[in-house]
PDB file of N, CA and C in Angstrom:
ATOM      1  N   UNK A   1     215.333  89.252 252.004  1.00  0.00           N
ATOM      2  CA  UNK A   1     214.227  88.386 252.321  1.00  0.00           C
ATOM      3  C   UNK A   1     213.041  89.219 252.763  1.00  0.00           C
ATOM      4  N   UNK A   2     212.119  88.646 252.241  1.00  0.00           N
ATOM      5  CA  UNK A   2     210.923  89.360 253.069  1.00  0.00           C
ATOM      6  C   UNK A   2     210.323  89.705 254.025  1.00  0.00           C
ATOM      7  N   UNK A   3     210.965  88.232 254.849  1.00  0.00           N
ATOM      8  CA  UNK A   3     210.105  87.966 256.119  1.00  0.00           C
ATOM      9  C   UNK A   3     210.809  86.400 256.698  1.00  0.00           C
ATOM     10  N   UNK A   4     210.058  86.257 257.477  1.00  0.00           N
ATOM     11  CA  UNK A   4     210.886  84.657 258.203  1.00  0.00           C
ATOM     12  C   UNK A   4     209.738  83.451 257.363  1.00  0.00           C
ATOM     13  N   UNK A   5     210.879  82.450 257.347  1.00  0.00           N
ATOM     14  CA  UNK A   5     211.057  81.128 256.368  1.00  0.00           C
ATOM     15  C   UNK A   5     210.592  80.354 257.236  1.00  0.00           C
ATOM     16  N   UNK A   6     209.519  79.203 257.646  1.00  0.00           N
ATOM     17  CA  UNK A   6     209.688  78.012 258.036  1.00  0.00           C
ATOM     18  C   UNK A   6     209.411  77.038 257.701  1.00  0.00           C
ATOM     19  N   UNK A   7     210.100  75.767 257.136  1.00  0.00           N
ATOM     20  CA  UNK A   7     210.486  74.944 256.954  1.00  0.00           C
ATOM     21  C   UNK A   7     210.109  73.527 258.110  1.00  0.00           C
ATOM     22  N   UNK A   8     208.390  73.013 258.202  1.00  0.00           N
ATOM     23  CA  UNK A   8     207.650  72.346 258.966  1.00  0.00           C
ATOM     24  C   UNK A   8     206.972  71.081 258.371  1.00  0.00           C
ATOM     25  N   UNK A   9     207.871  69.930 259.289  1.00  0.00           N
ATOM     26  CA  UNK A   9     207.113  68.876 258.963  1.00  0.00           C
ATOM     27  C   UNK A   9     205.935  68.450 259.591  1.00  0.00           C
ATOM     28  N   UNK A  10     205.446  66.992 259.969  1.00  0.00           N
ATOM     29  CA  UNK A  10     206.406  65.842 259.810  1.00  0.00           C
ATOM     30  C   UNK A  10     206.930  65.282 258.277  1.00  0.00           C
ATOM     31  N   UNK A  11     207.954  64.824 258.319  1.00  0.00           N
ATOM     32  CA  UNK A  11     208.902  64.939 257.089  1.00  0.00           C
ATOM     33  C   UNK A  11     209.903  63.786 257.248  1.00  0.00           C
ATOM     34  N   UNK A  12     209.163  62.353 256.799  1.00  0.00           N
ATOM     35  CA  UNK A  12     210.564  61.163 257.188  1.00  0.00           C
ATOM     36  C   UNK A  12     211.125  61.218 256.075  1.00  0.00           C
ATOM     37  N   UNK A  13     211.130  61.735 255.016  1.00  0.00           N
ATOM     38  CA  UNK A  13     212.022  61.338 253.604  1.00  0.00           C
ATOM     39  C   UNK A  13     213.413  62.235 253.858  1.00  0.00           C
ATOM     40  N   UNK A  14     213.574  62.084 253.521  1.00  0.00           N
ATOM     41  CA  UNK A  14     215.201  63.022 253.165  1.00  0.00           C
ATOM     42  C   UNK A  14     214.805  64.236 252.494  1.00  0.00           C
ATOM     43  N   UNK A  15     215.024  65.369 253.135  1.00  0.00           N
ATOM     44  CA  UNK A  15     214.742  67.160 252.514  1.00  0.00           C
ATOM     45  C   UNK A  15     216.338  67.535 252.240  1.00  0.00           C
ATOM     46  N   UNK A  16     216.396  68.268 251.229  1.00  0.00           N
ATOM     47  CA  UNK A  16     217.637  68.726 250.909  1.00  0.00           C
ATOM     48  C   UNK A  16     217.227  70.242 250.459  1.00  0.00           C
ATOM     49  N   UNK A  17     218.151  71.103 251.369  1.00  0.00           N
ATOM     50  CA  UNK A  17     217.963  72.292 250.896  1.00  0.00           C
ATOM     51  C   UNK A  17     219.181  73.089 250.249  1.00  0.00           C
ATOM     52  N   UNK A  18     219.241  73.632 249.367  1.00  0.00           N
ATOM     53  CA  UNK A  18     220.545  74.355 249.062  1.00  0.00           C
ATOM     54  C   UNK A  18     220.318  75.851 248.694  1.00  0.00           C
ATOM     55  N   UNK A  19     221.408  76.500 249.081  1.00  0.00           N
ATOM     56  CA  UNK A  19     221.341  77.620 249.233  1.00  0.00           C
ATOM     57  C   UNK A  19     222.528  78.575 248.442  1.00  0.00           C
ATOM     58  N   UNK A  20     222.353  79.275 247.557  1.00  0.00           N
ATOM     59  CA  UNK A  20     222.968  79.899 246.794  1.00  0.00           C
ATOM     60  C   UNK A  20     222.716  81.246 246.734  1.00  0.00           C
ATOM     61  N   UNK A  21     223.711  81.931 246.879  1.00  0.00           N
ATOM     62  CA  UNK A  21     222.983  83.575 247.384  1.00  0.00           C
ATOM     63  C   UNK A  21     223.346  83.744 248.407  1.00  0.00           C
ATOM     64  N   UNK A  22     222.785  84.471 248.693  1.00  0.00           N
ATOM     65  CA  UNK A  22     222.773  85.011 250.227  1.00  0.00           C
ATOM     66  C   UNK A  22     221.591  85.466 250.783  1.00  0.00           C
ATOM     67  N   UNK A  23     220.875  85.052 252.048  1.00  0.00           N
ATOM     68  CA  UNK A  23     219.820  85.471 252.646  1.00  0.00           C
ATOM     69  C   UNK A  23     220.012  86.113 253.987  1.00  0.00           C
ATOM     70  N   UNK A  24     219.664  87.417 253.797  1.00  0.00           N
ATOM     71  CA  UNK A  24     219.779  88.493 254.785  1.00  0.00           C
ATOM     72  C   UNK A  24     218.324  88.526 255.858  1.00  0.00           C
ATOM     73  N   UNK A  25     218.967  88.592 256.868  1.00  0.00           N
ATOM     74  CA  UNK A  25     217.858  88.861 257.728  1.00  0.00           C
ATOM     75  C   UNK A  25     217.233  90.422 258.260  1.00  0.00           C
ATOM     76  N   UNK A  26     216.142  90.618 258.151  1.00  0.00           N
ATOM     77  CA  UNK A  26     215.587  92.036 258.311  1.00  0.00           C
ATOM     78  C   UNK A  26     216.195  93.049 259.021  1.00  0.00           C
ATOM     79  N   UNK A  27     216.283  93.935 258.571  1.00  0.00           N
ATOM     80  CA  UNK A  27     216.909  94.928 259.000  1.00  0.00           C
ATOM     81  C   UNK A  27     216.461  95.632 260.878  1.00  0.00           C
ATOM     82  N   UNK A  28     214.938  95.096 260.780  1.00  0.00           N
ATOM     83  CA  UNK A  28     214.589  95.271 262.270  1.00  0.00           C
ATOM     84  C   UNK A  28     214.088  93.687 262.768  1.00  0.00           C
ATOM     85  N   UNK A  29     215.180  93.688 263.282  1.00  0.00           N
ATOM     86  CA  UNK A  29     214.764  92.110 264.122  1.00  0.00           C
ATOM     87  C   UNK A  29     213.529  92.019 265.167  1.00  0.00           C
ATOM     88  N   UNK A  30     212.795  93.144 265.676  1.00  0.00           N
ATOM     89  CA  UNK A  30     211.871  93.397 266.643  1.00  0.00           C
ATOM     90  C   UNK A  30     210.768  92.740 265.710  1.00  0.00           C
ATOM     91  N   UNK A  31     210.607  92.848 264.812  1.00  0.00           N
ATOM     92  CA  UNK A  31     209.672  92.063 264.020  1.00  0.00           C
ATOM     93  C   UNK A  31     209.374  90.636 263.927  1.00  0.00           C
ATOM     94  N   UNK A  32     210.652  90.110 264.131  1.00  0.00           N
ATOM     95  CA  UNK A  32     209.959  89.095 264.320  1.00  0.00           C
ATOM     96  C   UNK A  32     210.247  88.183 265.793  1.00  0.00           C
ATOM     97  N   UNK A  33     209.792  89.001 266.386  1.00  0.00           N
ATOM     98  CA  UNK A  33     209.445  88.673 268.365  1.00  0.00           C
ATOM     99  C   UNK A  33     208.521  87.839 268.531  1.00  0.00           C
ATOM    100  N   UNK A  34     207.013  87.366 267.534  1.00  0.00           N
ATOM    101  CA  UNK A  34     206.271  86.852 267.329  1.00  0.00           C
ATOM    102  C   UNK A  34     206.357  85.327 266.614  1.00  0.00           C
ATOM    103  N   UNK A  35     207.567  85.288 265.952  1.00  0.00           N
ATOM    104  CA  UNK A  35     208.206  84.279 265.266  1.00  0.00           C
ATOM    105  C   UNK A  35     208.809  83.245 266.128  1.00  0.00           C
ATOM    106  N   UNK A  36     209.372  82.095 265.442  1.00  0.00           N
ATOM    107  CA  UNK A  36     210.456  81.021 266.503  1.00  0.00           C
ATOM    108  C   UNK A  36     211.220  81.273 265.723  1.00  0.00           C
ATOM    109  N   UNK A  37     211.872  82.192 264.524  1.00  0.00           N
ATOM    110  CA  UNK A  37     213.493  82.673 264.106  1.00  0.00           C
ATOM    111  C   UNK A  37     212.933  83.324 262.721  1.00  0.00           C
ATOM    112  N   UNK A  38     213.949  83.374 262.371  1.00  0.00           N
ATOM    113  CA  UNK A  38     214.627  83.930 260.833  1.00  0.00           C
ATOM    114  C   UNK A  38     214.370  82.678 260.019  1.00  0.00           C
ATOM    115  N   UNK A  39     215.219  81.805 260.386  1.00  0.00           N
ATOM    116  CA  UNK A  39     214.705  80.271 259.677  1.00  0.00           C
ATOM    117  C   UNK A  39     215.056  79.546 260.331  1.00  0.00           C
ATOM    118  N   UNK A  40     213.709  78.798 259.972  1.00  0.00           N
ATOM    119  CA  UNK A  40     213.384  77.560 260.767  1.00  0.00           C
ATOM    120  C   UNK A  40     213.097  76.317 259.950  1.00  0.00           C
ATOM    121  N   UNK A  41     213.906  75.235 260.564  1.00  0.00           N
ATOM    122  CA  UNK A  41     213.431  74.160 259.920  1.00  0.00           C
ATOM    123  C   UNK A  41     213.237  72.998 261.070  1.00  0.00           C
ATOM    124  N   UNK A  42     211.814  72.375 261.121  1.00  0.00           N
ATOM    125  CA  UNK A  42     210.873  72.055 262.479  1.00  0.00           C
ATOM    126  C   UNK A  42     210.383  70.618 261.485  1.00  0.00           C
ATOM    127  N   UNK A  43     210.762  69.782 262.888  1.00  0.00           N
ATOM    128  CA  UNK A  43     210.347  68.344 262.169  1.00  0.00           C
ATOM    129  C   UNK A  43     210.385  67.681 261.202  1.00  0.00           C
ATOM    130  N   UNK A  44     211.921  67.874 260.924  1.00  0.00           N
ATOM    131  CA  UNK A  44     212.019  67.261 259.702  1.00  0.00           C
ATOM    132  C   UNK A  44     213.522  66.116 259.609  1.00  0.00           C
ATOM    133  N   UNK A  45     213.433  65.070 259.262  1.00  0.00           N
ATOM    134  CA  UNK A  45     213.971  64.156 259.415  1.00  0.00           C
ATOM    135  C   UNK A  45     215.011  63.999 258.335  1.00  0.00           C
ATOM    136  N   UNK A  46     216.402  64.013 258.906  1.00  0.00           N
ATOM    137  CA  UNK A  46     217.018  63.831 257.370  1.00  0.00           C
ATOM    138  C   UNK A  46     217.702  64.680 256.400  1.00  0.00           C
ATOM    139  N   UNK A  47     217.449  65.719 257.198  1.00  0.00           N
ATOM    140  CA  UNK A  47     217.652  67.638 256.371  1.00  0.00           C
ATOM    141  C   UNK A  47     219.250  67.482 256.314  1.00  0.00           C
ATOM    142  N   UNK A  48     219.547  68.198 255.097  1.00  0.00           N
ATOM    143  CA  UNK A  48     220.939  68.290 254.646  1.00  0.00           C
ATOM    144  C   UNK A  48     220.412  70.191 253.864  1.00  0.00           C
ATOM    145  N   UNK A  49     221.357  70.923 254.310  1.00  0.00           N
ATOM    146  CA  UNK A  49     221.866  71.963 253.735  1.00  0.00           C
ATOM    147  C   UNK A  49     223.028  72.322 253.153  1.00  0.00           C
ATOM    148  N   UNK A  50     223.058  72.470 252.398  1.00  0.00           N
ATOM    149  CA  UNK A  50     224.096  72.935 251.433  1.00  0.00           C
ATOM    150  C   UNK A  50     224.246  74.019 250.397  1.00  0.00           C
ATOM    151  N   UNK A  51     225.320  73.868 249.564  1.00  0.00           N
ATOM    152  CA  UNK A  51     225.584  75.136 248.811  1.00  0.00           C
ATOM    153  C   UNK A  51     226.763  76.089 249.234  1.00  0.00           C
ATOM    154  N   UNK A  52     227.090  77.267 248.246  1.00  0.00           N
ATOM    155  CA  UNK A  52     227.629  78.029 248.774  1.00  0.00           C
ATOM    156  C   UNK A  52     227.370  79.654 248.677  1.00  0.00           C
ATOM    157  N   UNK A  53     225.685  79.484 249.179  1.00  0.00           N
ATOM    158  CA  UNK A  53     225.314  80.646 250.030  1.00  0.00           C
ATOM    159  C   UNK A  53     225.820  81.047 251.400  1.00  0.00           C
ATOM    160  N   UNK A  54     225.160  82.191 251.383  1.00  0.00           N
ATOM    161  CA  UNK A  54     225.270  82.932 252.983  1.00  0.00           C
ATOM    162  C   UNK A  54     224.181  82.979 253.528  1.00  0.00           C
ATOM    163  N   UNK A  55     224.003  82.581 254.990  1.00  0.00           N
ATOM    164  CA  UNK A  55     222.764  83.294 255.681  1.00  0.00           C
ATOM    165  C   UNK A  55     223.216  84.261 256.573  1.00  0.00           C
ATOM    166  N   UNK A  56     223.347  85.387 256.555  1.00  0.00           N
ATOM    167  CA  UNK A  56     223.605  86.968 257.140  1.00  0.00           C
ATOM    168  C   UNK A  56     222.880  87.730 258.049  1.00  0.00           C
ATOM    169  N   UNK A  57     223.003  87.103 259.130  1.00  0.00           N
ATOM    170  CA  UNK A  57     222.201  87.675 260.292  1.00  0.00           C
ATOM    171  C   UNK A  57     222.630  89.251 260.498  1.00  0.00           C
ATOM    172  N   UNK A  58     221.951  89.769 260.984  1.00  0.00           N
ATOM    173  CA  UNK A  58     221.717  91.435 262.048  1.00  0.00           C
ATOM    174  C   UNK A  58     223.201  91.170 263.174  1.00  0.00           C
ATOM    175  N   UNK A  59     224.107  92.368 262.857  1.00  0.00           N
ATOM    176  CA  UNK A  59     225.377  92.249 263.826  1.00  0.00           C
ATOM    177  C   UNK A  59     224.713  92.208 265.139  1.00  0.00           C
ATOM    178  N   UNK A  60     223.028  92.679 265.537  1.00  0.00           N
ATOM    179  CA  UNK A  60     222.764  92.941 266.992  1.00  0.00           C
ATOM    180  C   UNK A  60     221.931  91.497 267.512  1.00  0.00           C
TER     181      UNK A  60
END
């Protein structure tokens, strides 16, 4: 990944996200200290995730 994802409503419909793959989070997490995460999904009503991806956080 490049960088951090967010995923911001307001959002009353139904969001469906799916995820296939795998999304790795940066190798230096100090980067994003300025951020509210890796991914974010903010005001949204209804959210379903799925799939059979990975999201692969930093062991630290």
């Amino acid at each position: 990944m490049a960088g951090p994802v967010k995923f911001q409503g307001p959002c009353k419909a139904p969001v469906s996200v799916r995820v296939e793959g795998t999304l790795q989070a940066l190798a230096e997490p100090e980067k994003l200290k300025s951020q509210d995460g890796w991914v974010v999904f903010q005001n949204i009503d209804g959210l379903t995730v799925s799939g059979g991806g990975i999201l692969m956080a930093n062991d630290q």
